[in-house]
Protein backbone atom coordinates (compact mmCIF):
# COMPACT_ATOMS: atom_id res chain seq x y z
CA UNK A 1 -18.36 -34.92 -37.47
CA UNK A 2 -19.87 -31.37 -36.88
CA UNK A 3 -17.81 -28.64 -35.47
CA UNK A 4 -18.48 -27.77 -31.95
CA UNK A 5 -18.33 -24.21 -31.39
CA UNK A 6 -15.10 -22.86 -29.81
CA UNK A 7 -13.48 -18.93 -29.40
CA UNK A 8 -10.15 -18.52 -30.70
CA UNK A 9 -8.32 -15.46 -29.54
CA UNK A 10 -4.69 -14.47 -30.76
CA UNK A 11 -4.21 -10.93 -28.93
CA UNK A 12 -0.54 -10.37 -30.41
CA UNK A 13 1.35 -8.82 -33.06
CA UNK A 14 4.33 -11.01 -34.53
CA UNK A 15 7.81 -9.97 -35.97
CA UNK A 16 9.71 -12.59 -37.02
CA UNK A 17 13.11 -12.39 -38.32
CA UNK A 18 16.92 -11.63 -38.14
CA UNK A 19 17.39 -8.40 -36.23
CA UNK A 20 14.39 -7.81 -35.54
CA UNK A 21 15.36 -6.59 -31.99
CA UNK A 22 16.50 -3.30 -33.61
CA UNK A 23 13.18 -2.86 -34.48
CA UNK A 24 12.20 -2.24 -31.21
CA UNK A 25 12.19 1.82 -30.53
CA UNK A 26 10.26 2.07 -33.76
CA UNK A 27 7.50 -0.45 -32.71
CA UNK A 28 7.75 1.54 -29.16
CA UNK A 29 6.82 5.24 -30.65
CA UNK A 30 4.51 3.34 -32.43
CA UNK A 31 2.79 2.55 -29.50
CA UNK A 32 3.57 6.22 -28.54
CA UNK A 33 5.41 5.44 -25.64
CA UNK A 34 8.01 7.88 -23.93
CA UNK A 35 8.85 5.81 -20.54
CA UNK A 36 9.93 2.17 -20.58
CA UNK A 37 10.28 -0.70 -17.86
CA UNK A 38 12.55 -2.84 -19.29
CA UNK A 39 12.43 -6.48 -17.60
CA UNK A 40 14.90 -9.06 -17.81
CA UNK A 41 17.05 -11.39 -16.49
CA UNK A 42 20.32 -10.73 -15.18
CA UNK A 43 22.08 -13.73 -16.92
CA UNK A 44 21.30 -12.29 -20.70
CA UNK A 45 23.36 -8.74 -19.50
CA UNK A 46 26.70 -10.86 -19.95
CA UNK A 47 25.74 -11.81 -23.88
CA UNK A 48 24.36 -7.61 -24.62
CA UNK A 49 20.51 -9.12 -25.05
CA UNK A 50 19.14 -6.12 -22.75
CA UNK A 51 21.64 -3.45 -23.77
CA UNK A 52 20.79 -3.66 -27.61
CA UNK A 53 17.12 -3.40 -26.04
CA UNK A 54 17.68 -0.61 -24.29
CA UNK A 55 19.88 1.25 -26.94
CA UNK A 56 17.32 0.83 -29.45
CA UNK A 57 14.71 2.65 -26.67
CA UNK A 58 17.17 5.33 -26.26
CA UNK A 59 17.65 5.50 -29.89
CA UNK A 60 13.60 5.98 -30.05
CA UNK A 61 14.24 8.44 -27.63
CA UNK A 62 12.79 7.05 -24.99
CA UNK A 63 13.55 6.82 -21.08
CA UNK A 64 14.38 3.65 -20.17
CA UNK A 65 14.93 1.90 -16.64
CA UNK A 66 16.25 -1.40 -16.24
CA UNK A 67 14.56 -3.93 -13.71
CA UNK A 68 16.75 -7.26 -13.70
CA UNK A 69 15.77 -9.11 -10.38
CA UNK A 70 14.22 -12.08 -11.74
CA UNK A 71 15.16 -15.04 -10.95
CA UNK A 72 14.09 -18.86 -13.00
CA UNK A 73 10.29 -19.82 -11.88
CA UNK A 74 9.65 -16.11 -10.44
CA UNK A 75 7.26 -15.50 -7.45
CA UNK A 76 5.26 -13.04 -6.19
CA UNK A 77 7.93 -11.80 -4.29
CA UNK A 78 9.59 -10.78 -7.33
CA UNK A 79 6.59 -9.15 -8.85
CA UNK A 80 6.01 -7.21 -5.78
CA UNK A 81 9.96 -5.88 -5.63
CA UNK A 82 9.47 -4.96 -9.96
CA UNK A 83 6.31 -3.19 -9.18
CA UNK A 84 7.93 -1.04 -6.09
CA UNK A 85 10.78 -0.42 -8.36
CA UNK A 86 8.28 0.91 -11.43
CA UNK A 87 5.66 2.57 -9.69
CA UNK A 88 7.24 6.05 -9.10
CA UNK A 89 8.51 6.10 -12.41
CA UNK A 90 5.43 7.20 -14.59
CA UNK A 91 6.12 4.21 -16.97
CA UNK A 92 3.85 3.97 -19.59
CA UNK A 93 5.48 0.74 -21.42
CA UNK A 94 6.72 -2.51 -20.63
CA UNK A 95 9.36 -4.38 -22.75
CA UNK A 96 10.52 -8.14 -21.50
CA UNK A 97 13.58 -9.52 -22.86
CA UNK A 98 14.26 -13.27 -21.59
CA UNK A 99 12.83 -16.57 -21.58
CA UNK A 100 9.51 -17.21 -20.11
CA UNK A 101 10.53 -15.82 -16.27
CA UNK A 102 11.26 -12.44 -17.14
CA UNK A 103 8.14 -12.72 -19.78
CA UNK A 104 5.90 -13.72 -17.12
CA UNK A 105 7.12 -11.41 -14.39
CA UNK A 106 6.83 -8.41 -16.65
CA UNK A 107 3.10 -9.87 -16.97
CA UNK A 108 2.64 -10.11 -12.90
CA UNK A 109 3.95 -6.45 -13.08
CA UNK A 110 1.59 -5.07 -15.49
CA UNK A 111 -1.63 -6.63 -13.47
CA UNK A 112 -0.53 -4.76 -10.04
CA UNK A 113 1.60 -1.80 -11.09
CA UNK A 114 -2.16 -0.91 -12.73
CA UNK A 115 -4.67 -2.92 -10.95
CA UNK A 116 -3.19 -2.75 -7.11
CA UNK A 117 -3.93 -5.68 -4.88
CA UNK A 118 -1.57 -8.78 -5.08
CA UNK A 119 -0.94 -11.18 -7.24
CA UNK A 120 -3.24 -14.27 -6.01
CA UNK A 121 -6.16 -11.61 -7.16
CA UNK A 122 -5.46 -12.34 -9.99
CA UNK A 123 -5.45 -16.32 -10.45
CA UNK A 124 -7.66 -17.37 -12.98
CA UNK A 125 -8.81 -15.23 -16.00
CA UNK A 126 -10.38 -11.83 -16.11
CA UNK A 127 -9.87 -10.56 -13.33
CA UNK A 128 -8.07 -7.17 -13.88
CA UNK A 129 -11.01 -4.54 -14.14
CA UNK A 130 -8.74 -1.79 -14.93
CA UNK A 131 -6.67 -1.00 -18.30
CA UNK A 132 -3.46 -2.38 -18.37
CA UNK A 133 0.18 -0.92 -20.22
CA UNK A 134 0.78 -2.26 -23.59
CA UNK A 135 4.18 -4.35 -23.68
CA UNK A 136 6.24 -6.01 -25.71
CA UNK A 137 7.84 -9.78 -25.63
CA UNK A 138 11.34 -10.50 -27.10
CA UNK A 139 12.07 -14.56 -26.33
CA UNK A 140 15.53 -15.12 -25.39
CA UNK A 141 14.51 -19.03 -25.84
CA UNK A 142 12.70 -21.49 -27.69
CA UNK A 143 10.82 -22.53 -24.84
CA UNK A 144 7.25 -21.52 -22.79
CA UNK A 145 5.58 -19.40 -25.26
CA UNK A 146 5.00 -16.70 -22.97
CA UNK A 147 5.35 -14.18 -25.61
CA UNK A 148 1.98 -15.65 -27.04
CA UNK A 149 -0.06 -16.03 -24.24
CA UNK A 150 -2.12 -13.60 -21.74
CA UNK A 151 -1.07 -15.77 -18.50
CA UNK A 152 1.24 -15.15 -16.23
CA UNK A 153 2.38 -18.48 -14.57
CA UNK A 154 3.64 -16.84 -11.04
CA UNK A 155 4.65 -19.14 -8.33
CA UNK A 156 3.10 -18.43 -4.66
CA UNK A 157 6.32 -17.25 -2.07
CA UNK A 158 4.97 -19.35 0.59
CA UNK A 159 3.26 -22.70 -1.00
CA UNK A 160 5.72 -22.09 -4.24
CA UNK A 161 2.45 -23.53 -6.06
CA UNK A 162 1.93 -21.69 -9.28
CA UNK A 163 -0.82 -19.33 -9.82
CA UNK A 164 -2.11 -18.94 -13.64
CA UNK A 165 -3.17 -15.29 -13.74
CA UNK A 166 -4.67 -14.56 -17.13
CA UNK A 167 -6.73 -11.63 -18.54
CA UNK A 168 -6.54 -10.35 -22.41
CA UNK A 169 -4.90 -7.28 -21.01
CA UNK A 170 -2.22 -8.75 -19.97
CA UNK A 171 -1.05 -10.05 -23.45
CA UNK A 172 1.94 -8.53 -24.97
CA UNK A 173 0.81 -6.14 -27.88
CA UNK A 174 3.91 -7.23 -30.06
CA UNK A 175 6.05 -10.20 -29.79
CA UNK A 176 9.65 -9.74 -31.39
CA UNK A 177 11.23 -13.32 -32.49
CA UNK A 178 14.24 -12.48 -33.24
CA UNK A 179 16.12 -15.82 -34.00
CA UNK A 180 19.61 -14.21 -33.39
CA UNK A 181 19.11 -13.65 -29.86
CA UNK A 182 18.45 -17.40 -29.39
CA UNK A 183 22.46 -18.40 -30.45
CA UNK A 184 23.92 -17.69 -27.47
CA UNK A 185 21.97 -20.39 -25.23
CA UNK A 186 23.70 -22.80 -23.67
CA UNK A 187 23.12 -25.95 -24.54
CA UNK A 188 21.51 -27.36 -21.97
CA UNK A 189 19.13 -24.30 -21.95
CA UNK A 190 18.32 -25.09 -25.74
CA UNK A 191 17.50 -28.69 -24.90
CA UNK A 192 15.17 -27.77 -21.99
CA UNK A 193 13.44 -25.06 -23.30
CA UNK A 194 12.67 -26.72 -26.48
CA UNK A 195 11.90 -30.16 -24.91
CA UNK A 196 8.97 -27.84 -23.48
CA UNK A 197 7.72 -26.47 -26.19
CA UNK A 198 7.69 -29.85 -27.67
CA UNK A 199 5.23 -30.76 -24.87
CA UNK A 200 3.00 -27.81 -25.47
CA UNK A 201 2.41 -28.91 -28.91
CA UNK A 202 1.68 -32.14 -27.81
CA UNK A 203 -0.28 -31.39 -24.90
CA UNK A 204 -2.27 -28.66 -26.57
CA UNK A 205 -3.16 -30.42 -29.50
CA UNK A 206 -4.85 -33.48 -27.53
CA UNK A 207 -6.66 -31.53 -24.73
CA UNK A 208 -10.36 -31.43 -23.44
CA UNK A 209 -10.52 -27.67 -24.94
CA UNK A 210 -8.72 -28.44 -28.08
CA UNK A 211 -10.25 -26.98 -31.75
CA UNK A 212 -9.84 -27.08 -34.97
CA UNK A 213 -7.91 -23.88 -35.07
CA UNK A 214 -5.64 -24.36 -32.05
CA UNK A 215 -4.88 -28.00 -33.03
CA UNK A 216 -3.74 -26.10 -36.39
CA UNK A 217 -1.15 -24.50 -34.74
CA UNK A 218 -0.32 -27.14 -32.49
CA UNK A 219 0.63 -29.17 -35.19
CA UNK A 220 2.62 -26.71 -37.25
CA UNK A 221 4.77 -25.95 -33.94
CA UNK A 222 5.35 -29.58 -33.88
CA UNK A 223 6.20 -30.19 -36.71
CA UNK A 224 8.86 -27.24 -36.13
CA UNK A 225 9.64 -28.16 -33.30
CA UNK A 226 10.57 -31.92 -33.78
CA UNK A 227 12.49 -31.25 -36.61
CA UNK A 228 14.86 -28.34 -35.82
CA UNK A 229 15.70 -29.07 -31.82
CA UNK A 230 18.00 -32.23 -33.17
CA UNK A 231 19.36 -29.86 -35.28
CA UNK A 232 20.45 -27.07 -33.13
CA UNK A 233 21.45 -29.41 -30.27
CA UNK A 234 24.20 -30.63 -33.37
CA UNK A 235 25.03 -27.36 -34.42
CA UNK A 236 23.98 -24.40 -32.03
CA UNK A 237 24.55 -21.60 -34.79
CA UNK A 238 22.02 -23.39 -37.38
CA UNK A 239 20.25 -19.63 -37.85
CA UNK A 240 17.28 -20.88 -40.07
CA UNK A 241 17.18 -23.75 -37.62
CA UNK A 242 16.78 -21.40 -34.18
CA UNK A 243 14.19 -19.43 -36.40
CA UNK A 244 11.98 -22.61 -37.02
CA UNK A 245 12.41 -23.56 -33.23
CA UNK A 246 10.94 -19.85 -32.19
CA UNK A 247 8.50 -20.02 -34.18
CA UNK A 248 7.42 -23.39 -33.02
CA UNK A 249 7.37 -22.16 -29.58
CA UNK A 250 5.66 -19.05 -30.45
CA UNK A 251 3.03 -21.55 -32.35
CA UNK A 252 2.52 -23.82 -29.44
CA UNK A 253 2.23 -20.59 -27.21
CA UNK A 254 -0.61 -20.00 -29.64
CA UNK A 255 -2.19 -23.36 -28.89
CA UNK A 256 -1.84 -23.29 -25.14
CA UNK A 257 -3.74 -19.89 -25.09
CA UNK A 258 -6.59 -21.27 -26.93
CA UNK A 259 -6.46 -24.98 -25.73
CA UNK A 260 -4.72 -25.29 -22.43
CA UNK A 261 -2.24 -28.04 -21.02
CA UNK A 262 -2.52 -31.48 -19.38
CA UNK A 263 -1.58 -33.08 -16.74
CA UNK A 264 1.91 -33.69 -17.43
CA UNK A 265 2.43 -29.79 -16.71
CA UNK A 266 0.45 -30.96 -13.58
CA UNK A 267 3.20 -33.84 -12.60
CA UNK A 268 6.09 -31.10 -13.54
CA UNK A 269 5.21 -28.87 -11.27
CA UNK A 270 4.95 -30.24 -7.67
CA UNK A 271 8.60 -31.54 -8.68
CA UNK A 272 10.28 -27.94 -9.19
CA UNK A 273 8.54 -27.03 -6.22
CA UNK A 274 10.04 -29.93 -4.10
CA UNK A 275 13.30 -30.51 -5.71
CA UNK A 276 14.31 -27.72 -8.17
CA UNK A 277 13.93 -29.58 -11.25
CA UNK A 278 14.37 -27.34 -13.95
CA UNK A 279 10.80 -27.41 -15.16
CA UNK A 280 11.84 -28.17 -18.93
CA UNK A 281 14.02 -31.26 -17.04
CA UNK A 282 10.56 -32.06 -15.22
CA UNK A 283 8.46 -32.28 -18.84
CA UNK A 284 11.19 -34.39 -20.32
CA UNK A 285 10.78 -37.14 -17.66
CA UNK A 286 6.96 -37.22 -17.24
CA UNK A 287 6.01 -36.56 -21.34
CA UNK A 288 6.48 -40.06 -22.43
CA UNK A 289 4.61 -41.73 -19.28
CA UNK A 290 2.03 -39.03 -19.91
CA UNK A 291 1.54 -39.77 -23.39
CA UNK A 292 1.35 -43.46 -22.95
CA UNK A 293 -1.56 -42.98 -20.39
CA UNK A 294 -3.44 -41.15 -22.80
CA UNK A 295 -3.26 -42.89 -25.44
CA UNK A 296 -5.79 -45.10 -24.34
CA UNK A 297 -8.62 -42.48 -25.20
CA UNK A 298 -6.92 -40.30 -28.04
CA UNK A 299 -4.58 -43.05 -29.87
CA UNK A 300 -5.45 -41.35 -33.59
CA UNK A 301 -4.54 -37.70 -32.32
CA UNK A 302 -0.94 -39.15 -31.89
CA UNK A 303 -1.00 -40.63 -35.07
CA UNK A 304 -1.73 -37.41 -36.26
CA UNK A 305 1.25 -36.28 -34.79
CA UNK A 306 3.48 -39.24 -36.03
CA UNK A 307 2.15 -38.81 -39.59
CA UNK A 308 2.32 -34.90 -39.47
CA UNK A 309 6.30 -35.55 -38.53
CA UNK A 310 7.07 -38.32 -40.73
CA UNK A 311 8.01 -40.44 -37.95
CA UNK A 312 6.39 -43.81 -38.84
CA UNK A 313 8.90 -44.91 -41.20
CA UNK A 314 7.49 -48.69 -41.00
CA UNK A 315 7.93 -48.95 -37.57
CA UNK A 316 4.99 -51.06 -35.91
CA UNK A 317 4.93 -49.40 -32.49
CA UNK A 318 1.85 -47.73 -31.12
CA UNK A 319 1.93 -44.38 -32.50
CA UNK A 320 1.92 -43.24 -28.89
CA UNK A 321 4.92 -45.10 -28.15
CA UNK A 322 6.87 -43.16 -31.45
CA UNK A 323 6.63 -39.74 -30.02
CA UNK A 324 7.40 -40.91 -26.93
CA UNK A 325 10.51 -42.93 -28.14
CA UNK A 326 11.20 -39.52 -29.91
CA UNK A 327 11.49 -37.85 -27.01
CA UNK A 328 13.11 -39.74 -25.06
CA UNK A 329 15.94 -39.81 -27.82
CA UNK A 330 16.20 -36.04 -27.76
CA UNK A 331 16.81 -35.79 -23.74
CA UNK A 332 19.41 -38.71 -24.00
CA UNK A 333 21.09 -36.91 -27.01
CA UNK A 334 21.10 -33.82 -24.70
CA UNK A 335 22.49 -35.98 -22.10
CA UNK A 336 19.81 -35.51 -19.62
CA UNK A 337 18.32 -37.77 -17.03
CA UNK A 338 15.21 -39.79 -18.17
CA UNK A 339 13.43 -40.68 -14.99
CA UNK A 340 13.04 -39.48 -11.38
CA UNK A 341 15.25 -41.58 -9.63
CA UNK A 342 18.27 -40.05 -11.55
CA UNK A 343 17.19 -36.32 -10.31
CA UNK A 344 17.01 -37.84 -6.96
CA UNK A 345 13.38 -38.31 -6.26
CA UNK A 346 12.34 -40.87 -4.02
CA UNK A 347 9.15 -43.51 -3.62
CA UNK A 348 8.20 -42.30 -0.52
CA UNK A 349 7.06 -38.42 -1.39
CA UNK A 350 5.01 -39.76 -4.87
CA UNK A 351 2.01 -39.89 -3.14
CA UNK A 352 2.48 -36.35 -1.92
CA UNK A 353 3.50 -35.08 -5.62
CA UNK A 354 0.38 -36.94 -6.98
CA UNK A 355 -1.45 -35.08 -4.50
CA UNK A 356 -0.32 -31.95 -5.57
CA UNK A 357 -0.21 -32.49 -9.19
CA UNK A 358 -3.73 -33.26 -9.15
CA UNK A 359 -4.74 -29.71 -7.55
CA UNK A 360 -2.84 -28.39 -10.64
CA UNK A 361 -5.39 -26.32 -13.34
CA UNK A 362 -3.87 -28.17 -16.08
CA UNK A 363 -5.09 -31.62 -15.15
CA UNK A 364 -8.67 -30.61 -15.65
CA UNK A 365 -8.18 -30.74 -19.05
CA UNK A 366 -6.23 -33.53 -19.98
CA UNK A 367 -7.98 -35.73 -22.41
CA UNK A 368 -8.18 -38.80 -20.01
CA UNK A 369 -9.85 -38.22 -16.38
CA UNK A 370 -6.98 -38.30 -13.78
CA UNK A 371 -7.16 -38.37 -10.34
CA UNK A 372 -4.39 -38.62 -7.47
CA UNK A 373 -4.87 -42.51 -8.20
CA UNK A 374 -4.41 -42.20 -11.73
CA UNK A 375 -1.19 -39.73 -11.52
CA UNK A 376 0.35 -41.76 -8.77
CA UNK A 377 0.68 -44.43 -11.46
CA UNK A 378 2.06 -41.95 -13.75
CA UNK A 379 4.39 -40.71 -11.14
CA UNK A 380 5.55 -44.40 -10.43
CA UNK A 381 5.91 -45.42 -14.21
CA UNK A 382 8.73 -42.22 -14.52
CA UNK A 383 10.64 -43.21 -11.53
């Protein structure tokens, strides 16, 4: 089949490896930066995350100020209260150390601290006509991808519907994947945040937009990913293993910026918003009803998947079915609920959630048309 043409873009420098967190005053005079914002979440301050940051600024000789309101699934309220807090400051960088909250609010920051306006300005792509800072991402988890991507996914304060606010800008100039800062997750937070990045790879690598390239990198992170989160759910100090699962995040990140998501992101959403289901909880439950459904219209990109993994192992289930078996083993191994009724959801608001869901930017490109008909059944197959 001919190649049909597609623009890959990957806007961000990578170091990988043990320690690589001290590396970060040198990358910052690099950049030749004198005033940091330093963005994180408040959580990581108990297990020294931000204060090795911060020393290694200082070290740089840098000023640094710390701005640690952010809070899981951040809003534009909390953009608006970072950017008050940085404005008067004369920053001229902006470091992020967390998972993909603080990552994206540091984003959010960037677009208004130098574009003004508000955050829904922004929703979309392209939209900020003015330079922005450079920054730098430093994961804390093996989870969104953030630290790959030039959207920031900022929820609205009012509808609490997210807002996808993307613009090359916006991408962080160096990402830091430091595996050691990844040890000290819980492990629920491990299972969650790698249960996501599972679903990026799997999402991305059977959209609408997909490519050649981007499916490339899907399948590496999946690969990664699939093979390592068993691993350091058994043993949480598995170093090589956290390093494969960060990289297989930041590889799926990779994918999602050139290929998008699908409509399970769509489903996962509406429920955070109406019942705080950790979103990484939310992915877990809809995945495997999501990747039945398509199957109907992409059944050998899953056996691309399965064969990519090694997961066929003369099993005669639908190839579909394997990685959603898979992953359904991996959330009852990290003892999480597998379907809606168990977080509490009910019948009665599904219709309301598929209505939602389907206003979602990620359905659009999910490789089988939905509609609010189509993800009500979806919906009603994961309660």
């Amino acid at each position: 089949m001919p190649l049909e043409p597609f623009d890959f873009h990957t806007p961000t420098r990578v170091m990988f490896g043990p320690g690589t967190l001290n590396r970060l005053g040198e990358l910052a005079r690099e950049l030749g930066a004198t005033r940091a914002l330093l963005v994180t979440d408040p959580g990581l301050e108990a297990v020294g995350h931000p204060q090795r940051a911060r020393q290694s600024l200082l070290d740089a000789g840098l000023q640094v100020h710390l701005f640690d309101d952010v809070e899981e699934n951040p809003t534009s309220k909390h953009v608006d209260i970072g950017v008050r807090f940085a404005k008067p400051l004369g920053i001229d960088l902006i470091v992020s150390v967390g998972g993909g909250s603080a990552m994206d609010c540091a984003k959010g920051i960037n677009f208004i601290l130098t574009n003004g306006g508000q955050m829904s300005d922004y929703k979309g792509f392209g939209k900020a006509k003015k330079p922005m800072l450079p920054s730098i991402g430093i994961p804390t988890t093996s989870g969104t991808g953030s630290e790959a991507q030039s959207y920031a996914l900022i929820a609205d304060e009012k509808s609490h519907l997210k807002m996808a606010c993307g613009d090359r800008k916006a991408a962080f100039v160096v990402a830091i994947l430091d595996p050691e800062v990844t040890i000290t997750q819980p492990t629920k937070v491990t299972a969650l945040t790698g249960i996501d990045a599972l679903s990026h790879a799997v999402e991305s690598y059977v959209t609408t937009k997909r490519n050649p390239v981007s499916q490339m990198f899907a399948r590496e992170g999946w690969k990664l990913l699939e093979l390592n989160l068993e691993k350091v759910l058994h043993n949480p100090t598995d170093l090589e293993a956290r390093g494969a699962m960060q990289m297989g995040a930041f590889l799926a990140g990779t994918a999602i910026e050139n290929s998008m998501l699908g409509v399970c992101h769509s489903c996962a959403n509406p429920l955070t918003a109406h019942y705080g289901i950790t979103h990484g909880l939310a992915i877990g439950i809809m995945l495997p009803h999501v990747i039945r459904f398509n199957a109907e219209v992409v059944p050998e990109l899953y056996a691309d998947l399965v064969e990519e993994a090694g997961l066929h192992n003369g099993h005669a289930h639908a190839h579909a079915d394997i990685i959603a078996e898979r992953i359904m083993r991996l959330m009852h191994l990290a003892e999480l609920p597998t379907t809606l009724t168990d977080c509490g959801v009910s019948r009665g608001i599904l219709p309301l959630l598929a209505e939602e869901a389907s206003q979602q930017w990620t359905a659009r490109f999910n490789p089988r048309v939905v509609t609010e008909t189509e993800i009500l059944q979806i919906f009603e197959e994961a309660l």
